[in-house]
N, C-alpha and C. Protein backbone atom coordinates (compact mmCIF):
# COMPACT_ATOMS: atom_id res chain seq x y z
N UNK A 1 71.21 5.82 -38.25
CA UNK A 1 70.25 5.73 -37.15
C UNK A 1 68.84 5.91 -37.68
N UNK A 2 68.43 5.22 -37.42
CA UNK A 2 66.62 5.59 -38.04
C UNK A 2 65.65 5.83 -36.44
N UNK A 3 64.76 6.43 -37.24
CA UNK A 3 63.74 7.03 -36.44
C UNK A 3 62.21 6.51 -35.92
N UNK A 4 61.91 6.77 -34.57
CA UNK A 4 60.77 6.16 -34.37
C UNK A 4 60.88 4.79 -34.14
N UNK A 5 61.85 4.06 -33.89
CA UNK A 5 62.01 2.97 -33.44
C UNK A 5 61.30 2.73 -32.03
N UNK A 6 60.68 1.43 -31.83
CA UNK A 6 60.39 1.25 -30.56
C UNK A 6 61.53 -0.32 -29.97
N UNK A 7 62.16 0.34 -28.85
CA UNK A 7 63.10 -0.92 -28.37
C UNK A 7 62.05 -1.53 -27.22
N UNK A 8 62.36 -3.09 -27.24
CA UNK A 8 61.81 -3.74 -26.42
C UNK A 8 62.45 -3.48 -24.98
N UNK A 9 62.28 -4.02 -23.90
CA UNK A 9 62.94 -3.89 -22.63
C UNK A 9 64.19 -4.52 -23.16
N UNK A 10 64.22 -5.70 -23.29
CA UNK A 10 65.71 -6.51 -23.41
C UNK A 10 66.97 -5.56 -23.52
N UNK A 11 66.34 -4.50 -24.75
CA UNK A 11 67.45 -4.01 -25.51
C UNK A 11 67.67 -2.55 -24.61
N UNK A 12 66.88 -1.95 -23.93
CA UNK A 12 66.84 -0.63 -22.95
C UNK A 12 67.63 -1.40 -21.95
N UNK A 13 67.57 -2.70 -21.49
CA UNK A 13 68.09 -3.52 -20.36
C UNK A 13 69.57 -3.14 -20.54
N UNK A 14 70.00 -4.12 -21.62
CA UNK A 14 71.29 -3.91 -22.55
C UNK A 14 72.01 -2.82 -22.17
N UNK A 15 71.45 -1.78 -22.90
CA UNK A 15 72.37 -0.71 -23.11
C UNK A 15 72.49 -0.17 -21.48
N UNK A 16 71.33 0.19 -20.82
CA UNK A 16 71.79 1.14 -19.36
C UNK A 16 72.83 0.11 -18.39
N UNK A 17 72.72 -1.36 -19.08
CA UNK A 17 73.89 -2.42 -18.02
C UNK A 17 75.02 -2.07 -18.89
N UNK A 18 75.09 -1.59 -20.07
CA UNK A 18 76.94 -1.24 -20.62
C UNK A 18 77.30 0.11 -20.26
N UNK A 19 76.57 1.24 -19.63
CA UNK A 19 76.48 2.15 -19.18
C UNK A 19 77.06 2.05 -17.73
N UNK A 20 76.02 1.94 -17.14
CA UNK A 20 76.46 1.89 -15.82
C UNK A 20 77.05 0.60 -15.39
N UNK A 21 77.23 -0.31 -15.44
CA UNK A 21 78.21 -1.83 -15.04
C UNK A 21 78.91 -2.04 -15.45
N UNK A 22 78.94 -1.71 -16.54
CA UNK A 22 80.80 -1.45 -17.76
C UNK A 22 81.28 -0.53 -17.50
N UNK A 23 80.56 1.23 -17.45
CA UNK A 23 81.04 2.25 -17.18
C UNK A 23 81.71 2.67 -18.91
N UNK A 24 80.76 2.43 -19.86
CA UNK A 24 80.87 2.88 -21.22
C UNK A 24 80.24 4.35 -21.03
N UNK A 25 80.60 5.11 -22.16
CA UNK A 25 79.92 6.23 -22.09
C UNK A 25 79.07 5.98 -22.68
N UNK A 26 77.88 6.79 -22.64
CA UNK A 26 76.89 6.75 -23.13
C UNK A 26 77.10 6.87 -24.93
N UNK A 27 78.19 7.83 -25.18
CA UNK A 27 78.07 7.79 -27.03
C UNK A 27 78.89 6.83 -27.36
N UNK A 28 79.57 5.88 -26.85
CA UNK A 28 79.78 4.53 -26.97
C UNK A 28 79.41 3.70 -27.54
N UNK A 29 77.83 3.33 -25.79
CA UNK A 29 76.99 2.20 -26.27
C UNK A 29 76.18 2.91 -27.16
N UNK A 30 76.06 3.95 -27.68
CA UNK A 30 75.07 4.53 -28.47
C UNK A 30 75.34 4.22 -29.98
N UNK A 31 76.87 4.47 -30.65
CA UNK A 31 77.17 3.97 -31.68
C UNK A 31 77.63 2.48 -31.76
N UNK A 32 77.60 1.75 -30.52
CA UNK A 32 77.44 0.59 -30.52
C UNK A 32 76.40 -0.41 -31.18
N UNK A 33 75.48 0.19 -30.73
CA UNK A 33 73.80 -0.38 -30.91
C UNK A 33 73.45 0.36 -31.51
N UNK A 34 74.09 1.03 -32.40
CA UNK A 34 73.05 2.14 -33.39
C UNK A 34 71.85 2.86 -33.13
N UNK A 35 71.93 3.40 -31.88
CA UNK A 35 70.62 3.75 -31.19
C UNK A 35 71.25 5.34 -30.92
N UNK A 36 70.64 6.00 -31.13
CA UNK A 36 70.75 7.95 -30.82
C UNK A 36 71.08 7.98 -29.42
N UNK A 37 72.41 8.67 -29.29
CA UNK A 37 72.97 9.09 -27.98
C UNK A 37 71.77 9.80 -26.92
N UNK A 38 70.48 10.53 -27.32
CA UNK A 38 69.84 10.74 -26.26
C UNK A 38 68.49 9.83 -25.95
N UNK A 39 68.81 8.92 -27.10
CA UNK A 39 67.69 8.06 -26.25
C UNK A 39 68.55 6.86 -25.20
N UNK A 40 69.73 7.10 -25.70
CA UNK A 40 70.67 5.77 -24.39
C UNK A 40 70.28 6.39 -23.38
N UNK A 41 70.46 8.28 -23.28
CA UNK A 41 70.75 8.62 -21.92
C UNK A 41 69.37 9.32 -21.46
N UNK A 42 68.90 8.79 -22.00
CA UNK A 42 67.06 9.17 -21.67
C UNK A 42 66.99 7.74 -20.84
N UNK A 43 67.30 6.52 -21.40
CA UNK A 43 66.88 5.02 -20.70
C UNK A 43 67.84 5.19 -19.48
N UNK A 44 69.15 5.81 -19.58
CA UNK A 44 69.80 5.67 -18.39
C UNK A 44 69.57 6.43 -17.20
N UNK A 45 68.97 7.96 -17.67
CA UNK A 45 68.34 8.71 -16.90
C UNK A 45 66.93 7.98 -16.07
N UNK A 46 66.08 7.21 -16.49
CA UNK A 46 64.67 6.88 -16.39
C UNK A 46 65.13 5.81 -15.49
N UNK A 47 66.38 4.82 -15.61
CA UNK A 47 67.12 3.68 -14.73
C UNK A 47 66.93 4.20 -13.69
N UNK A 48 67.93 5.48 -13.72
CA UNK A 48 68.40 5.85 -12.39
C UNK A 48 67.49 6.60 -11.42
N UNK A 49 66.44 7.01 -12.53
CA UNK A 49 65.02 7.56 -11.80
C UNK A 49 64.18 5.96 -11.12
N UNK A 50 64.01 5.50 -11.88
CA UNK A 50 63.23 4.76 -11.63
C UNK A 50 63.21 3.11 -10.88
N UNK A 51 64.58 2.92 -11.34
CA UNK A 51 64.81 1.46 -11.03
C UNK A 51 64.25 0.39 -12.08
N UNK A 52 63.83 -0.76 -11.12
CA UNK A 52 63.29 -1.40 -11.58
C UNK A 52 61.45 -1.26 -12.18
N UNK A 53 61.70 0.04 -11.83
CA UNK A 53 60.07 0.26 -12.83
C UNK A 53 60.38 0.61 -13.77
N UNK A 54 61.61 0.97 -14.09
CA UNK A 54 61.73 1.61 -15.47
C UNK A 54 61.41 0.59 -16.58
N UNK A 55 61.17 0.89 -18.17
CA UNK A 55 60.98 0.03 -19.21
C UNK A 55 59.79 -0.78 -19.07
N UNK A 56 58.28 -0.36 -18.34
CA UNK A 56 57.42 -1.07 -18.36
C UNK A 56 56.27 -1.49 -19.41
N UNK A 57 56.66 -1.09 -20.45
CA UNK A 57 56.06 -1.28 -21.73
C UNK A 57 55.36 -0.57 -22.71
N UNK A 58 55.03 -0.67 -23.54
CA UNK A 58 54.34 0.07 -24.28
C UNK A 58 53.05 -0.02 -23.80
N UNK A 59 51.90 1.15 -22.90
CA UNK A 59 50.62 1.01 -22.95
C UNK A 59 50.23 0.27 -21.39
N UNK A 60 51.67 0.06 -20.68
CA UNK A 60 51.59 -1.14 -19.27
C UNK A 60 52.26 0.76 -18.56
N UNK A 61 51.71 0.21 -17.37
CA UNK A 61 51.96 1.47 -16.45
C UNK A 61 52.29 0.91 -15.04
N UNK A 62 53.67 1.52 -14.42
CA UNK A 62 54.40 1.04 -12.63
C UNK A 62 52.99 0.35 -11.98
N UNK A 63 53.86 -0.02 -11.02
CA UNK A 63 52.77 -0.60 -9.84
C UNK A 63 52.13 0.53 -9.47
N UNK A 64 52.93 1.82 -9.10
CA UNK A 64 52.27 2.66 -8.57
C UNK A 64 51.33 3.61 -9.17
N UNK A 65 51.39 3.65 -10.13
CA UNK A 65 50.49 4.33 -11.52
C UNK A 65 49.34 3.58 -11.41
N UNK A 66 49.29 2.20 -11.94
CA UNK A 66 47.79 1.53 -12.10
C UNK A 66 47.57 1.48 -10.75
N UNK A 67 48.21 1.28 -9.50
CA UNK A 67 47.61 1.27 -7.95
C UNK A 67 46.68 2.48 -8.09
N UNK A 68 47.50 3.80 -8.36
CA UNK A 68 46.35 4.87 -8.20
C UNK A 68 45.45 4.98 -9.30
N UNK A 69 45.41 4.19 -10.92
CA UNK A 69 44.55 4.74 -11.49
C UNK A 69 43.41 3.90 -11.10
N UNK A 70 43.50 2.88 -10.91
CA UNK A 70 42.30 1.69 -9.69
C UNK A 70 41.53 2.32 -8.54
N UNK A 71 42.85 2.90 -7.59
CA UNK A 71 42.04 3.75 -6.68
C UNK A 71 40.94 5.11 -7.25
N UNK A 72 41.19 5.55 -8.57
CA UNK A 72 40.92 6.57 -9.06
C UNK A 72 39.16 5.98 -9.51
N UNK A 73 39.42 4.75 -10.03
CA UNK A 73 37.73 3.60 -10.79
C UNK A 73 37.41 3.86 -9.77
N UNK A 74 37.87 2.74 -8.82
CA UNK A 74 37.49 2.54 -7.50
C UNK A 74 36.08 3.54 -6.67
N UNK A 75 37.09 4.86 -6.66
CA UNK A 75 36.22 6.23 -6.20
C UNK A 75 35.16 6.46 -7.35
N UNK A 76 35.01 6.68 -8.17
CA UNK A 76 34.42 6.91 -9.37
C UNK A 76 33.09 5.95 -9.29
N UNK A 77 33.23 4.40 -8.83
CA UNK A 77 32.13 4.11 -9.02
C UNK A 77 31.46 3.86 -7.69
N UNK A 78 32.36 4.38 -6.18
CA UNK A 78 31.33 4.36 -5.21
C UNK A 78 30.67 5.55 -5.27
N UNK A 79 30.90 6.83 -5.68
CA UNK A 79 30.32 8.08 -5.84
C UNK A 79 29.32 7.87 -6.65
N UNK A 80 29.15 7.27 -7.86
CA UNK A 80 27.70 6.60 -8.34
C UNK A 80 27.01 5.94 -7.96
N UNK A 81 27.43 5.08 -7.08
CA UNK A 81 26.51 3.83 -6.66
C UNK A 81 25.68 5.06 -4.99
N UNK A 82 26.91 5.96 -4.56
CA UNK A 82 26.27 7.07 -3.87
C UNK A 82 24.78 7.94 -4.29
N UNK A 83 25.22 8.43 -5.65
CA UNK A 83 24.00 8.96 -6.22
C UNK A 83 23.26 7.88 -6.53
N UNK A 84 23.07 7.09 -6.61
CA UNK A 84 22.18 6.05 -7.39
C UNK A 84 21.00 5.93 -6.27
N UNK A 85 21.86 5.84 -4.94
CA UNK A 85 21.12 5.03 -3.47
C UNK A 85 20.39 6.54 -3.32
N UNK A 86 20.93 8.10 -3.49
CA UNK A 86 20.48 8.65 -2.64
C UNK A 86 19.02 9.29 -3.38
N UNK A 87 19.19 9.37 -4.88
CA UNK A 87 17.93 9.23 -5.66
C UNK A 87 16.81 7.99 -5.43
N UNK A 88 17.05 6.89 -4.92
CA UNK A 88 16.09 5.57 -4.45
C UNK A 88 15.85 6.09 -3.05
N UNK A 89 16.23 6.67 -2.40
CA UNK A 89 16.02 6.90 -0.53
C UNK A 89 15.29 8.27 -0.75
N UNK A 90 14.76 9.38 -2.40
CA UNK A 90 13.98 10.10 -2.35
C UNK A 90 12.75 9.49 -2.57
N UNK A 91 13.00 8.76 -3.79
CA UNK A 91 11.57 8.06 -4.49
C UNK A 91 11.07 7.51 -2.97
N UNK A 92 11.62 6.75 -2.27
CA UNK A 92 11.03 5.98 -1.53
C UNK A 92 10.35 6.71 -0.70
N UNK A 93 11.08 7.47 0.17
CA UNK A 93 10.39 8.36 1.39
C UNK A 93 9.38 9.64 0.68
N UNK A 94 9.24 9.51 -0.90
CA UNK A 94 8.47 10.39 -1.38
C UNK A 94 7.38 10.05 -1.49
N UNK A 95 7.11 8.33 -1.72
CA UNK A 95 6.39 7.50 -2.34
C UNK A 95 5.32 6.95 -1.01
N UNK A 96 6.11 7.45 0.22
CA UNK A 96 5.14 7.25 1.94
C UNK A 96 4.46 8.54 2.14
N UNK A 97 4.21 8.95 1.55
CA UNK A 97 3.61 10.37 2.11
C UNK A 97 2.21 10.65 1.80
C-alpha cells in the first residue's frame, strides 16, 4: 500500500458501490484495490454522510459550502461599498458648511 495517494472520484465511486451494492466488506474492497482499509471506510463513511456531495474534488467545495462562501464575498463587499458611501456623505455635507 503506498502513501499519500490522491484517488480520483471514479475510483472513491468504485470502491463505496462494492461496499454498499455488493455488500463487500470494507477490508475486502480494500485489499482488492490496494487502497488502506480506513481510507475505503473514510469514503464510505463521507457517502453515507454526504451523498452525492461526497468526492467533490481536490480544492472544489459542495453546493452548499461555495453557496455560503459567496454569501460570505457577497457581505464583505456591501459592508465596504457601506463605508466607502458613508465617508463621501461626510466629505460632502462637510464641504456645505
Amino acid at each position: 500500500m503506498s502513501r499519500g495517494n490522491n484517488y480520483d472520484k471514479h475510483v472513491k465511486e468504485e470502491a463505496v458501490s462494492l461496499v454498499i451494492d455488493s455488500g463487500k466488506s470494507i477490508a475486502a474492497v480494500s485489499r482488492e484495490l490496494d487502497i488502506a482499509k480506513s481510507t475505503v471506510g473514510n469514503w464510505v463513511r463521507d457517502y453515507k454522510d454526504n451523498g452525492t456531495e461526497s468526492f467533490v474534488g481536490s480544492g472544489n467545495l459542495s453546493q452548499e459550502k461555495q453557496a455560503d462562501k459567496d454569501l460570505q464575498k457577497r457581505l464583505r463587499d456591501l459592508e465596504e461599498e457601506n463605508k466607502i458611501l458613508k465617508k463621501a456623505m461626510r466629505i460632502f455635507t462637510n464641504d456645505q458648511k
